[in-house]
PDB file of N, CA and C in Angstrom:
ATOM      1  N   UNK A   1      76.809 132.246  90.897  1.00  0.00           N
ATOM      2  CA  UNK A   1      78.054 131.803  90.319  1.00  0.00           C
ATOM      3  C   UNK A   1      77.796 130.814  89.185  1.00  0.00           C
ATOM      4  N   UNK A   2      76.732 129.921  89.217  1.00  0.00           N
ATOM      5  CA  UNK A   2      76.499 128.813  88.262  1.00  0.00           C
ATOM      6  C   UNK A   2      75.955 129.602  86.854  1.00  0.00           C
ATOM      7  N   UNK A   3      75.559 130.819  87.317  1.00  0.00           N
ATOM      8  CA  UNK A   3      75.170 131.560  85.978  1.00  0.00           C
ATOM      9  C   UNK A   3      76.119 132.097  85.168  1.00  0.00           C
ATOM     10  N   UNK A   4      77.049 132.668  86.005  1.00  0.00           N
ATOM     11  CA  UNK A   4      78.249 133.324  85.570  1.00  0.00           C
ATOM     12  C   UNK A   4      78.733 132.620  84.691  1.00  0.00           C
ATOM     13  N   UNK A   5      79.136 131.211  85.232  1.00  0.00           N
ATOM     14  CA  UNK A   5      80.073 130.050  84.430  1.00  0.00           C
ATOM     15  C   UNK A   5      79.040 129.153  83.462  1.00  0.00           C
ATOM     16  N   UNK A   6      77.992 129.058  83.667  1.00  0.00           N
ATOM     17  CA  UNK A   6      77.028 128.532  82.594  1.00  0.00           C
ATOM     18  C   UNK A   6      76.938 126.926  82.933  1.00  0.00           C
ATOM     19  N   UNK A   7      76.996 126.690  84.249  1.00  0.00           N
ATOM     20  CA  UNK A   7      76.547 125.021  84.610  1.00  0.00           C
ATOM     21  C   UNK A   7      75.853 125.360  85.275  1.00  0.00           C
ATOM     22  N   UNK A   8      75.197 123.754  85.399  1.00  0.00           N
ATOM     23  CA  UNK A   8      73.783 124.128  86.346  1.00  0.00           C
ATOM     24  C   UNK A   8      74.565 123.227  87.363  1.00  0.00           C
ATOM     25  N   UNK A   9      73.599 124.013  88.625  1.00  0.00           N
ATOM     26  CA  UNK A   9      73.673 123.774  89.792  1.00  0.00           C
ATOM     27  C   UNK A   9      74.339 122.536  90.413  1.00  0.00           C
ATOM     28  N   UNK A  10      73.494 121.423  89.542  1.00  0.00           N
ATOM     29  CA  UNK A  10      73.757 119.734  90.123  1.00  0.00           C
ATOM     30  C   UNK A  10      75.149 119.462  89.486  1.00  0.00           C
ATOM     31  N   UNK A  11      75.315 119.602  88.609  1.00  0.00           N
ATOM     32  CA  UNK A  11      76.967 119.586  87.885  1.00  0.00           C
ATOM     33  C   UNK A  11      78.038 120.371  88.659  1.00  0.00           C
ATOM     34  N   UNK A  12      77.445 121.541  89.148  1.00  0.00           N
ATOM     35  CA  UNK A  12      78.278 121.763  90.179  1.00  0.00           C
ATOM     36  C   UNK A  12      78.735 121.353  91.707  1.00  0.00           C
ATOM     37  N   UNK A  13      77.694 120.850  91.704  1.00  0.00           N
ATOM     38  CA  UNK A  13      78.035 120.205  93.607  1.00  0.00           C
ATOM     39  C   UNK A  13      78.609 118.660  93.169  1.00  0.00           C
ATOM     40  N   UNK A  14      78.063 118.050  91.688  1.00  0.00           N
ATOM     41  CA  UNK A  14      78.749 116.584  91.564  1.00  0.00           C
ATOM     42  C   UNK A  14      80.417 116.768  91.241  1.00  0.00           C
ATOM     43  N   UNK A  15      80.599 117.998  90.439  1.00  0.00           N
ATOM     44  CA  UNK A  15      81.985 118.383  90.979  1.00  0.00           C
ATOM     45  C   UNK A  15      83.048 118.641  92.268  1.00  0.00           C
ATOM     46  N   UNK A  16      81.898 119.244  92.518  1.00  0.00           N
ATOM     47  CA  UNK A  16      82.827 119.341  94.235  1.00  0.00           C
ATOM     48  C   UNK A  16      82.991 118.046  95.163  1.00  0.00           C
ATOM     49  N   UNK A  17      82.285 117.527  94.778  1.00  0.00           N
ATOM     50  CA  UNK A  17      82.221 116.178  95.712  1.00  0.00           C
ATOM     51  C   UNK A  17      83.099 115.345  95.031  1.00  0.00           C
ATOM     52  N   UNK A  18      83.705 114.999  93.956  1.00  0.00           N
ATOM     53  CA  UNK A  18      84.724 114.550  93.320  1.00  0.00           C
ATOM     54  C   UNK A  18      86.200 114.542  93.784  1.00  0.00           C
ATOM     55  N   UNK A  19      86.770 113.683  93.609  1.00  0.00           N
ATOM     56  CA  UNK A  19      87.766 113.425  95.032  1.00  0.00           C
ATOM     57  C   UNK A  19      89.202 114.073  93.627  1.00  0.00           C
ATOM     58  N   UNK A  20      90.025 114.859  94.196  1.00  0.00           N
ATOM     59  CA  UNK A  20      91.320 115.539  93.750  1.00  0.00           C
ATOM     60  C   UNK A  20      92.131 114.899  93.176  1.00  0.00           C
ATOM     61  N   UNK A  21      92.948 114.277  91.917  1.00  0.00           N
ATOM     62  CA  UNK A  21      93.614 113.634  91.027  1.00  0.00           C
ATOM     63  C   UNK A  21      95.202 114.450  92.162  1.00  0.00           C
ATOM     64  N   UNK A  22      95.734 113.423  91.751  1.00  0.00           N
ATOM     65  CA  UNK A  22      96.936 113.521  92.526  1.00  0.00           C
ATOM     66  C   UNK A  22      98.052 114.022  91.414  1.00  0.00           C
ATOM     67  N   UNK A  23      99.349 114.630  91.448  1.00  0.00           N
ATOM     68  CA  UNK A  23      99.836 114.668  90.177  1.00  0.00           C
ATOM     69  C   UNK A  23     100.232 113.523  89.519  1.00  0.00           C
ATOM     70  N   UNK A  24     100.511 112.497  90.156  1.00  0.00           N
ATOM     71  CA  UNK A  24     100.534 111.047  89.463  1.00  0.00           C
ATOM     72  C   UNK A  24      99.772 110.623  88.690  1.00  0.00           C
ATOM     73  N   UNK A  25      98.397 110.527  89.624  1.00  0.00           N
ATOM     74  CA  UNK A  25      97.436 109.832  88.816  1.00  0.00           C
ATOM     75  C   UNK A  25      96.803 110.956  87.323  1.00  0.00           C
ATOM     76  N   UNK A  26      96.922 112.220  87.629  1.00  0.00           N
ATOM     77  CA  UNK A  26      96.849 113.386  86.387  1.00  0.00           C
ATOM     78  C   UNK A  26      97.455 112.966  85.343  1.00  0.00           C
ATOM     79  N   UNK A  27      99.064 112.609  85.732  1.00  0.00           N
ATOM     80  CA  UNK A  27     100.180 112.566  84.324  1.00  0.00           C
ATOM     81  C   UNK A  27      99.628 111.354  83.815  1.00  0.00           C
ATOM     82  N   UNK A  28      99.408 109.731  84.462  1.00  0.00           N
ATOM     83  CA  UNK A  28      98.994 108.433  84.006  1.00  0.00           C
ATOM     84  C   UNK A  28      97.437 108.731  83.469  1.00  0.00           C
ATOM     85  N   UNK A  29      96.777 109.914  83.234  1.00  0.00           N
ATOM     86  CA  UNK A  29      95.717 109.730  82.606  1.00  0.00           C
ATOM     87  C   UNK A  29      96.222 110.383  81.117  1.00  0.00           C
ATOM     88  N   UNK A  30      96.613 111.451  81.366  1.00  0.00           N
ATOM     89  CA  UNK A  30      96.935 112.460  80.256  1.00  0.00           C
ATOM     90  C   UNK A  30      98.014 111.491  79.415  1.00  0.00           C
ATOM     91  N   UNK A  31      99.271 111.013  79.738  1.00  0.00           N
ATOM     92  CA  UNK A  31      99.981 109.623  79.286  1.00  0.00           C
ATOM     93  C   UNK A  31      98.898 108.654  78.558  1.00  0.00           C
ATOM     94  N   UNK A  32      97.601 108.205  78.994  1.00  0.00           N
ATOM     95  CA  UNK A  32      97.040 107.068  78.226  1.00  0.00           C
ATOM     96  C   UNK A  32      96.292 107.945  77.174  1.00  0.00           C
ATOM     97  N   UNK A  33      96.062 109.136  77.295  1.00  0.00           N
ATOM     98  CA  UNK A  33      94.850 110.192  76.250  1.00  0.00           C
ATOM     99  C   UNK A  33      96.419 110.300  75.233  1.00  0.00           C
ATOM    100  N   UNK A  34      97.158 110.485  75.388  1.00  0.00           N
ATOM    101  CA  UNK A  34      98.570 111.076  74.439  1.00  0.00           C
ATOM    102  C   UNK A  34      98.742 109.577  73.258  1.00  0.00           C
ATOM    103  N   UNK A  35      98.787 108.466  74.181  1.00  0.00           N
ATOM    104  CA  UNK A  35      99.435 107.360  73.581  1.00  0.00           C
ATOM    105  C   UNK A  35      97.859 106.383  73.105  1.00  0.00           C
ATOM    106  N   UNK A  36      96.462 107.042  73.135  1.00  0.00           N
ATOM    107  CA  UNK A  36      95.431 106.233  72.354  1.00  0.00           C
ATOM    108  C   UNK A  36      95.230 107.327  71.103  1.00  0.00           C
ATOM    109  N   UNK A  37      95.869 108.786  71.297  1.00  0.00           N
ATOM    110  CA  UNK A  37      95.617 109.415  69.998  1.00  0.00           C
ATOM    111  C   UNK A  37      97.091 108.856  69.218  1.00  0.00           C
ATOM    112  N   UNK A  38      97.679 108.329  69.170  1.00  0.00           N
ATOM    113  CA  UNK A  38      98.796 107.720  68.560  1.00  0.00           C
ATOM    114  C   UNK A  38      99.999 108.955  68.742  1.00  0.00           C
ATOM    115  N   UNK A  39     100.083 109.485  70.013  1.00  0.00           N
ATOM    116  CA  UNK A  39     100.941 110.746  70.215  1.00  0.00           C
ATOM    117  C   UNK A  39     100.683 112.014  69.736  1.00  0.00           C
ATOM    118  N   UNK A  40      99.347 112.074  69.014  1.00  0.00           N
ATOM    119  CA  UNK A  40      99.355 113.526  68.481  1.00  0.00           C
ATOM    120  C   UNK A  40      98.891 114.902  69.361  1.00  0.00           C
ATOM    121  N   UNK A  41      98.107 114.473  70.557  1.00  0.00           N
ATOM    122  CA  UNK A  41      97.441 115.310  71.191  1.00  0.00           C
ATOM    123  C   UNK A  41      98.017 115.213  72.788  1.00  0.00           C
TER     124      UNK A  41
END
């Protein structure tokens, strides 16, 4: 599968072990990325 998608192995398990963004905490990140590009992105 890591070939398929083109990551290696360790990038993949440090992903999985990464704990799930909640939809809150998703929108309050994407909200601070929107409002440091000065709203454009």
């Amino acid at each position: 599968m890591c070939q398929i998608l083109d990551v290696s192995r360790s990038s993949y398990y440090d992903w999985l072990k990464r704990p799930d963004l909640t939809d809150y905490e998703l929108e309050a990140k994407i909200l601070d990325i929107f409002k440091s590009s000065r709203e454009t992105y």
